[in-house]
N, C-alpha and C. Protein backbone atom coordinates (compact mmCIF):
# COMPACT_ATOMS: atom_id res chain seq x y z
N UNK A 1 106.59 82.95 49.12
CA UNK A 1 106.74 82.83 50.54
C UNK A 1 108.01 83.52 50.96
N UNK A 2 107.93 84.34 52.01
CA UNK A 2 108.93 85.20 52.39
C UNK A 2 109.71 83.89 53.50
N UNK A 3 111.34 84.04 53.19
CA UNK A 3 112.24 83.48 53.87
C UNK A 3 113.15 84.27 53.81
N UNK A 4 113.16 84.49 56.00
CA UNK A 4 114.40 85.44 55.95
C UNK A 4 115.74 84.72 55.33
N UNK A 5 116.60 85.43 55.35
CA UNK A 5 117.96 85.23 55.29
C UNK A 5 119.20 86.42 56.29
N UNK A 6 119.93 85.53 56.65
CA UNK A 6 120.95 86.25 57.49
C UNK A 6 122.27 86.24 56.46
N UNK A 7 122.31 87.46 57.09
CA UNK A 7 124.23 87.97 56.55
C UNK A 7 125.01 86.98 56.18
N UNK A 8 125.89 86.73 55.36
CA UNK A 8 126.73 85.64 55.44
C UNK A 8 127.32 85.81 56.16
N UNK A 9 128.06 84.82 57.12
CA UNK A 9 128.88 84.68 58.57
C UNK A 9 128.44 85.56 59.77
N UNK A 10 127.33 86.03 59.66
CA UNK A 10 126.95 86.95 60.75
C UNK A 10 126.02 86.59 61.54
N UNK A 11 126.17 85.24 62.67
CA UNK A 11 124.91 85.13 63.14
C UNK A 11 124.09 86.11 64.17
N UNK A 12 122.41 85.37 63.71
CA UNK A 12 121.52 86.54 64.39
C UNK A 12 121.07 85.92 65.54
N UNK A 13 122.00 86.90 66.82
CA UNK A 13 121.55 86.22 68.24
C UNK A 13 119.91 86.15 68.65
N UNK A 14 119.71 87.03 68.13
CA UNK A 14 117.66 87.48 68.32
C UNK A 14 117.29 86.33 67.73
N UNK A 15 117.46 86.07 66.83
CA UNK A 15 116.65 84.91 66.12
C UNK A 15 117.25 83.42 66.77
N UNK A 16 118.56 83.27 67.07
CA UNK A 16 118.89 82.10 67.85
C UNK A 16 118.43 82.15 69.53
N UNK A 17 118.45 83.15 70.19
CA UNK A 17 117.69 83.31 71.51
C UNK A 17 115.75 82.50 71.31
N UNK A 18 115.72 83.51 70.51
CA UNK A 18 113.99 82.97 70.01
C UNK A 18 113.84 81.87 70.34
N UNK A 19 114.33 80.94 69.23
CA UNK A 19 114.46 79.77 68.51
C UNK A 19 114.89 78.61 69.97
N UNK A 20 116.30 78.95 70.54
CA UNK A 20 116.46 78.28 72.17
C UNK A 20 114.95 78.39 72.99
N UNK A 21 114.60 79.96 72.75
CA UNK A 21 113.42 79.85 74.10
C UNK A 21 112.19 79.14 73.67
N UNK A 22 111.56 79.23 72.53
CA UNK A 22 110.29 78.12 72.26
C UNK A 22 110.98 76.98 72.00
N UNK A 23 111.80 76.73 71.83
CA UNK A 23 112.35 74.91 71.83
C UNK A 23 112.14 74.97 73.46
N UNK A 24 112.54 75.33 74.58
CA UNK A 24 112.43 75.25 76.02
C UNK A 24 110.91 75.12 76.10
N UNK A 25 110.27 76.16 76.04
CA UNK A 25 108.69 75.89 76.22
C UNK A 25 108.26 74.74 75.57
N UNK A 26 108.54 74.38 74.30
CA UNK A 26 107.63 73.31 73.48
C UNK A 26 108.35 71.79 74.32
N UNK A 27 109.36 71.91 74.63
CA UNK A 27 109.80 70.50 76.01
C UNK A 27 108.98 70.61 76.70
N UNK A 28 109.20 71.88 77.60
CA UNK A 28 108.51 72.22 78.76
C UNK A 28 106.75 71.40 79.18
N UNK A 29 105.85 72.07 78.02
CA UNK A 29 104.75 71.76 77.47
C UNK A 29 104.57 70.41 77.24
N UNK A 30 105.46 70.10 76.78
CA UNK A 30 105.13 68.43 76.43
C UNK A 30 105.14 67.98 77.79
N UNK A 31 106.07 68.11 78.30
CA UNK A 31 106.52 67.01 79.81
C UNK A 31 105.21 67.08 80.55
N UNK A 32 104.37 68.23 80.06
CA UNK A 32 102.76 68.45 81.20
C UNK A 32 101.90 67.60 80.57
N UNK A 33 102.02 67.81 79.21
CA UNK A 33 100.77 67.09 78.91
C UNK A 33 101.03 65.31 78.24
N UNK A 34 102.26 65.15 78.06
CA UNK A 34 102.29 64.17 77.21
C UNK A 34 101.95 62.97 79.21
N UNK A 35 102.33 62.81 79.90
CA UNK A 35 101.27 62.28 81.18
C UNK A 35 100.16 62.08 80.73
N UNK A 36 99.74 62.92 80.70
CA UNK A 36 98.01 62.58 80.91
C UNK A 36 97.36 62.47 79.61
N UNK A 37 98.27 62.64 78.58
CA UNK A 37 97.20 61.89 77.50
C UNK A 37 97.88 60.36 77.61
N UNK A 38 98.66 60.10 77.60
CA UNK A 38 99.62 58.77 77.82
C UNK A 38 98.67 57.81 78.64
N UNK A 39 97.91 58.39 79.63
CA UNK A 39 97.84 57.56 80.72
C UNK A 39 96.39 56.20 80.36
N UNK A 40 97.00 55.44 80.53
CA UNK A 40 95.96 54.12 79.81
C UNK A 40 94.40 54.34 80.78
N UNK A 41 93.56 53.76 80.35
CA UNK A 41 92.10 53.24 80.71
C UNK A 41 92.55 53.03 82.33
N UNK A 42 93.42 51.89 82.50
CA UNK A 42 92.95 51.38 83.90
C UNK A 42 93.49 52.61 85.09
N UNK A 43 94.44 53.36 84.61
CA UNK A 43 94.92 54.44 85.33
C UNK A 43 93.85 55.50 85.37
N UNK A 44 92.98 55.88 84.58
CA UNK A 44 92.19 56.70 84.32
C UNK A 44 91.01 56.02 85.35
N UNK A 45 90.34 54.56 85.41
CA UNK A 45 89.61 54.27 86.12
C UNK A 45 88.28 54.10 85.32
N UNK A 46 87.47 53.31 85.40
CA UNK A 46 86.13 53.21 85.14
C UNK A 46 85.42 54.56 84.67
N UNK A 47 84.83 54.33 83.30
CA UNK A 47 84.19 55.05 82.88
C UNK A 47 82.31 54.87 83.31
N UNK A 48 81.71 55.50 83.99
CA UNK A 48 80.56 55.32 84.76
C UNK A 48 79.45 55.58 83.92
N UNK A 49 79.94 56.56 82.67
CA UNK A 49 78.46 57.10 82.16
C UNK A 49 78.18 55.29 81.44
N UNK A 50 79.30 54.35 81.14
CA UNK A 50 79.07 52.90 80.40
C UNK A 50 78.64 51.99 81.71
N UNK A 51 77.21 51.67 81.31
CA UNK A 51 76.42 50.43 82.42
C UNK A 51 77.41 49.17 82.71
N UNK A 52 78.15 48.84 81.92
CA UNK A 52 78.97 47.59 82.04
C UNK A 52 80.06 48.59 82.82
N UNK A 53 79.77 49.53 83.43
CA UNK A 53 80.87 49.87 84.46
C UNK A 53 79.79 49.68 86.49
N UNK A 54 78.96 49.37 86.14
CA UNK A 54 78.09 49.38 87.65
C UNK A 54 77.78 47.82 87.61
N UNK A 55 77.88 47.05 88.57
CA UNK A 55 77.45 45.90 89.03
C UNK A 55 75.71 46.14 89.25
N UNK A 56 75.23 47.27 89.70
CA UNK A 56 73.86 47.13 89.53
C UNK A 56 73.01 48.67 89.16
N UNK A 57 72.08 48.55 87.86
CA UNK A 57 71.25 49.98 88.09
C UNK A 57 69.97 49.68 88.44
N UNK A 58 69.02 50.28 88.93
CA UNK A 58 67.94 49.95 88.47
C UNK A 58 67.29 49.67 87.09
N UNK A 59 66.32 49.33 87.16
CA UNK A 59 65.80 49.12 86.11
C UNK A 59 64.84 49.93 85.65
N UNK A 60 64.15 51.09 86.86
CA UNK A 60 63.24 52.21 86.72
C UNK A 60 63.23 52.60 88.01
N UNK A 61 62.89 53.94 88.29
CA UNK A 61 63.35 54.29 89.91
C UNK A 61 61.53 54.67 89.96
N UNK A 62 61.40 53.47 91.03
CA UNK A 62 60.12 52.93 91.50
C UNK A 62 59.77 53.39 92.90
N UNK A 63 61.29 53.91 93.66
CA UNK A 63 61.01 53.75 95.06
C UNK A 63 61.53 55.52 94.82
N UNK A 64 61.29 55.84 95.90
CA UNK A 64 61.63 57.37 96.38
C UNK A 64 62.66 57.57 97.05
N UNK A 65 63.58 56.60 97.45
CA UNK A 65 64.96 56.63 98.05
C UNK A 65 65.69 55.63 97.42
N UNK A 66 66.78 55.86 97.31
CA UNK A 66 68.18 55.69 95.97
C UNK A 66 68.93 54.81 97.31
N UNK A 67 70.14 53.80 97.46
CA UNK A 67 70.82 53.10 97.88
C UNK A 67 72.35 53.27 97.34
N UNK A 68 73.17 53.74 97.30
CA UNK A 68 74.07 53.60 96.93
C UNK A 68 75.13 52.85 97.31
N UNK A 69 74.95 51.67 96.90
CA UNK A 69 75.92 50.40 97.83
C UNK A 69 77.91 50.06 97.32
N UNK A 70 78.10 50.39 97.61
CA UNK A 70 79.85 49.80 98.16
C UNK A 70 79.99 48.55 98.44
N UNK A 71 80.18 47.87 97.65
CA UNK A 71 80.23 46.06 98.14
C UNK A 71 81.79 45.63 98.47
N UNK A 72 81.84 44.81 100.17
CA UNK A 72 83.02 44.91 100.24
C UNK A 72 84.04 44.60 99.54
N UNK A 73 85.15 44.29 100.22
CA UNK A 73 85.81 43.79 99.35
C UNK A 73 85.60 42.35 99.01
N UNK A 74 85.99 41.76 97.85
CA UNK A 74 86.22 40.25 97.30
C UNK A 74 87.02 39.99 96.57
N UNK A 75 87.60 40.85 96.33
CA UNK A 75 88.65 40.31 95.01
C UNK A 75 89.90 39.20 95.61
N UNK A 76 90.23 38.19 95.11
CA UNK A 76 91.46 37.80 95.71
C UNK A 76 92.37 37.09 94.55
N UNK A 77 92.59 37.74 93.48
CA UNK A 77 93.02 37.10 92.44
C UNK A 77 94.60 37.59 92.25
N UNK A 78 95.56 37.52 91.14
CA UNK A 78 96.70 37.38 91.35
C UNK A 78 97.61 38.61 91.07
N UNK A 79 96.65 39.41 89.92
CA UNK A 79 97.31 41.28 89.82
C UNK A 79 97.41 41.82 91.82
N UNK A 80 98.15 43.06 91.39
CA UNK A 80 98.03 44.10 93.07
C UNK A 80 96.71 44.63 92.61
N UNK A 81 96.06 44.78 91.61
CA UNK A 81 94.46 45.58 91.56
C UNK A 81 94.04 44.71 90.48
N UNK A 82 92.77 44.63 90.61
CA UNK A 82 91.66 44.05 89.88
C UNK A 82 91.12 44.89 89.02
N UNK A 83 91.19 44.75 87.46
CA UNK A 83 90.41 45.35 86.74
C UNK A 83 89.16 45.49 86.78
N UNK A 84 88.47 46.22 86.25
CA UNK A 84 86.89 46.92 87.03
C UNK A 84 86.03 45.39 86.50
N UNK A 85 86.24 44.72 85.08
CA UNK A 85 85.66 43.65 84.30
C UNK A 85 86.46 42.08 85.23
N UNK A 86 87.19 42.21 85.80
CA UNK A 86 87.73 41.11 86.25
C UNK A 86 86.17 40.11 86.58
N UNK A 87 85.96 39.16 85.93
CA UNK A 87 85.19 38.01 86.07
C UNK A 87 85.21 37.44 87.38
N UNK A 88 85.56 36.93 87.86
CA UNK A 88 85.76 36.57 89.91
C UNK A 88 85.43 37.12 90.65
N UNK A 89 85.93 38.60 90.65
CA UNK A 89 85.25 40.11 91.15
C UNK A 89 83.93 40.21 90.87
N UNK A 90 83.62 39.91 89.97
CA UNK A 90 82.40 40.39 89.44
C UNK A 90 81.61 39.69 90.15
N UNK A 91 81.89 38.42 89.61
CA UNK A 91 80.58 37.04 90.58
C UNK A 91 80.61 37.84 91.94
N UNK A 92 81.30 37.69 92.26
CA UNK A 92 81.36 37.81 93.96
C UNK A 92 80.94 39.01 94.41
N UNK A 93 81.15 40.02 93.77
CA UNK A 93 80.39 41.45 94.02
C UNK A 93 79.07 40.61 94.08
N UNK A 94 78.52 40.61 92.44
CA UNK A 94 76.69 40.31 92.65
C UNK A 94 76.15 39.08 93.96
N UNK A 95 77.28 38.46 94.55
CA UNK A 95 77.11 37.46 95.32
C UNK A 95 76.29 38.56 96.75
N UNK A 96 77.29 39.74 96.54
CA UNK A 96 76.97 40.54 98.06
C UNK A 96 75.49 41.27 97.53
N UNK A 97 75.01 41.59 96.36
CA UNK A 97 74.08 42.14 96.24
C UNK A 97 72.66 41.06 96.42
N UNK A 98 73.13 39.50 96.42
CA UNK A 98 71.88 39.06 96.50
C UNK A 98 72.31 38.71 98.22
N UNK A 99 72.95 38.67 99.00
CA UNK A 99 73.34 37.95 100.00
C UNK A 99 72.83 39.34 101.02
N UNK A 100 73.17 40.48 100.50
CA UNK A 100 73.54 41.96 101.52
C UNK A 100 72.75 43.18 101.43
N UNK A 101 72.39 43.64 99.80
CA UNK A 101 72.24 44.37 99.27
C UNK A 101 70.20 44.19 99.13
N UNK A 102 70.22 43.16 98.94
CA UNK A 102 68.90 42.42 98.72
C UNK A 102 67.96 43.33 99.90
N UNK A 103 68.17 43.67 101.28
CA UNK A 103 67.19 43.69 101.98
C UNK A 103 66.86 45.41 101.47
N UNK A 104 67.27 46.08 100.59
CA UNK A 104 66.87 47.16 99.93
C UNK A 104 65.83 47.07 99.29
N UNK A 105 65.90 45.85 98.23
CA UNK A 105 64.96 45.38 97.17
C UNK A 105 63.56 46.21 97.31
N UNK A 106 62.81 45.89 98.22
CA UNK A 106 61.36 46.69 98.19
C UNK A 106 60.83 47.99 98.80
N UNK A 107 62.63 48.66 99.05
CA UNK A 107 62.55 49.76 99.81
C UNK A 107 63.27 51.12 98.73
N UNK A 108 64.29 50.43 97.78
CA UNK A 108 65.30 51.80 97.18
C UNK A 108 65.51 51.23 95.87
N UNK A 109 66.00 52.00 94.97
CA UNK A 109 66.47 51.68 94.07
C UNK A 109 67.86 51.68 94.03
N UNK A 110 68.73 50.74 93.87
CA UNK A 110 69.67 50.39 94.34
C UNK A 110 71.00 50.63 93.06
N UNK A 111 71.70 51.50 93.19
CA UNK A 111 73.28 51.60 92.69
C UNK A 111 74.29 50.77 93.16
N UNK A 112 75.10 50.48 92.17
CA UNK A 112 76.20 49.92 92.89
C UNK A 112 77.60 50.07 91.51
N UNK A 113 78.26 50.51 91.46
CA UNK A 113 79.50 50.78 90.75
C UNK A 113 80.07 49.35 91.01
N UNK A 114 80.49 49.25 90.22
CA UNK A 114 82.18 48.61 89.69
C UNK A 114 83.07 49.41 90.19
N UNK A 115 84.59 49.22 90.75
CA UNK A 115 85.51 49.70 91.35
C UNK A 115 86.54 48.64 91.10
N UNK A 116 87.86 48.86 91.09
CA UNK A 116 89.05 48.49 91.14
C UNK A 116 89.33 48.09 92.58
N UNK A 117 89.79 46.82 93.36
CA UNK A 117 89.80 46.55 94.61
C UNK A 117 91.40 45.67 94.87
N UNK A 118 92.03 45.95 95.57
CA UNK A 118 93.39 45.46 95.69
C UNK A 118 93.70 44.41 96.69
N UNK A 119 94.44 43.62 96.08
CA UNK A 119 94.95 42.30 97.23
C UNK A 119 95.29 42.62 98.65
N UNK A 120 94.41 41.63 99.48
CA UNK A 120 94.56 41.78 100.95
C UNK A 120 95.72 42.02 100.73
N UNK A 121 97.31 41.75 100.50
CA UNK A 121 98.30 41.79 100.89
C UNK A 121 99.18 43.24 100.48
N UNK A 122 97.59 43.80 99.78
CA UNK A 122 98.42 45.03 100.44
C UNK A 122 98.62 45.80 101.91
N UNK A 123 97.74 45.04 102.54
CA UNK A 123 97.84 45.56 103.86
C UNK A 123 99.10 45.42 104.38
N UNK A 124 100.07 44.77 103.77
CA UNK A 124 101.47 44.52 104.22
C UNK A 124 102.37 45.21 103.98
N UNK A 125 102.16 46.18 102.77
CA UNK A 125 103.00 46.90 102.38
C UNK A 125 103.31 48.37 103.28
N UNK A 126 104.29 49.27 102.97
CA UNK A 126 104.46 50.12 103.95
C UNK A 126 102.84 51.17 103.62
N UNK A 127 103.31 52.52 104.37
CA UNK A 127 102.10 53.13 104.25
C UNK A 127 102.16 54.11 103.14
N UNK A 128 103.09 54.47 102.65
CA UNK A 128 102.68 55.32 101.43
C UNK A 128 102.27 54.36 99.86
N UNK A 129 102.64 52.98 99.96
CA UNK A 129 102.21 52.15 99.15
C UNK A 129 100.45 51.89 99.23
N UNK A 130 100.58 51.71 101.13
CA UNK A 130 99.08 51.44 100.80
C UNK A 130 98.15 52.76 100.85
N UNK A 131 98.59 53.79 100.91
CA UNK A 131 97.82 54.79 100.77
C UNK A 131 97.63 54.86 98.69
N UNK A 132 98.58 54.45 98.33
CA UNK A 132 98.34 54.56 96.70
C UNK A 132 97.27 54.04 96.10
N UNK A 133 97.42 52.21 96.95
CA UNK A 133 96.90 51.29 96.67
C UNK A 133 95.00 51.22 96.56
N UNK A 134 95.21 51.26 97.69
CA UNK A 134 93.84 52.15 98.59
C UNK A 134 93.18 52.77 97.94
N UNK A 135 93.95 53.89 97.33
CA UNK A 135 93.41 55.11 96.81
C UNK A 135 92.45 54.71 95.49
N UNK A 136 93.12 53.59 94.78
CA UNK A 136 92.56 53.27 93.29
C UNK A 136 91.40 53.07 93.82
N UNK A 137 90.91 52.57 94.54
CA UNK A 137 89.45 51.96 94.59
C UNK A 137 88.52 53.70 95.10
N UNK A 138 89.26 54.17 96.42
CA UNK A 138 88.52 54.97 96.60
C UNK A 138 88.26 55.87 95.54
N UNK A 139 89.52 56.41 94.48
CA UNK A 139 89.05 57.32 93.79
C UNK A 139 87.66 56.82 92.86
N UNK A 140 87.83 55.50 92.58
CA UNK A 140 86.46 54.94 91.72
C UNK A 140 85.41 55.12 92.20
N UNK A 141 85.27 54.76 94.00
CA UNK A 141 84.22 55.02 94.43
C UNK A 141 83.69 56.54 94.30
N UNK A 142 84.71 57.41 94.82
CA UNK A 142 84.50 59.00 94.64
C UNK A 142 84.16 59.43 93.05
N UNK A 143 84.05 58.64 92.29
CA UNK A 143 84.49 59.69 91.20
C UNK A 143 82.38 58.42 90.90
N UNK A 144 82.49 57.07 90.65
CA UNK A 144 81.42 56.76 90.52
C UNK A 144 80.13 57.71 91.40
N UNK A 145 80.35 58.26 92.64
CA UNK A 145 79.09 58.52 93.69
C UNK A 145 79.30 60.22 92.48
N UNK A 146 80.12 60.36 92.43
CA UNK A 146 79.73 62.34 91.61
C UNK A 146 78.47 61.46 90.35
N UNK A 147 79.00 61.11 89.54
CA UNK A 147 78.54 60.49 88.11
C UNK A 147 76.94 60.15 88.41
N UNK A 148 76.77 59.26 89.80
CA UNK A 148 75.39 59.15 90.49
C UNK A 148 74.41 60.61 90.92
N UNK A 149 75.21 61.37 91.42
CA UNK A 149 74.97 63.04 92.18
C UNK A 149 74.32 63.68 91.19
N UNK A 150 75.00 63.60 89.60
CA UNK A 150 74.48 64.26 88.65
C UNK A 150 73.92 63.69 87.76
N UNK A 151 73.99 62.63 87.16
CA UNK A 151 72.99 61.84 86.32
C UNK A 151 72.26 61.30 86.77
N UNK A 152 72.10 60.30 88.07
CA UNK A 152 70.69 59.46 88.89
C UNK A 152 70.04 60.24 89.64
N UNK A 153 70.73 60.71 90.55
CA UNK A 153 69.55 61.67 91.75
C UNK A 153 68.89 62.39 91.49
């Protein structure tokens, strides 16, 4: 294996310039990506292609028009956001699908995602909080209705 060697006492600026500039890039690089592999499940949001991520699928698409339901909100438990599995959430979602959702039953085949939903009290917070806040659910909803666009419809 070839290993350079430098002069005795003669350092080589070319090779120490080098050596500074990919140490800069290989920081650089990291600081982009080490984010987003870092970033946990609940930051990432509901994975849709997994059924235990939708409160409802059909069971065979029987009808010729699809429903894609948004159930309001219910969550009122003690996190600022509700995990997509939160148990309380959950009941109470399927509560709106037999209470709300139901008058679809003999007309659509009916979707409904799981979503992340945040404490009324965020409505209290200023507005770039609740625009954050907010956002978790909508992006679930946005990102569940694509996942529907291309795998159900």
């Amino acid at each position: 294996m070839f290993t350079p060697s430098l002069p005795q006492g003669q350092p080589n600026m070319k090779f120490k310039k080098f050596a500074a500039a990919l140490g800069i890039i290989c920081l650089l690089l990291g600081a982009l990506c080490l984010p987003a592999l870092g970033a946990s499940a609940q930051e990432r949001g509901p994975d849709y292609a997994l059924a235990a991520n939708w409160l409802h699928l059909p069971q065979a698409t029987e009808h010729p028009v699809d429903v894609f339901w948004v159930y309001p909100t219910v969550y009122n438990g003690q996190a600022m956001v509700a995990k997509v599995d939160d148990p309380e959430m959950k009941k109470d979602a399927l509560y709106t699908i037999r209470s709300q959702a139901s008058v679809f039953a003999d007309l659509a085949n009916l979707y409904a995602p799981l979503y992340r939903q945040v404490k009324i009290s965020v409505l209290s917070l200023d507005q770039k909080q609740q625009d954050h806040y907010l956002g978790i659910g909508l992006g679930d909803v946005q990102a569940a209705f694509d996942f529907y666009l291309e795998h159900y419809n």
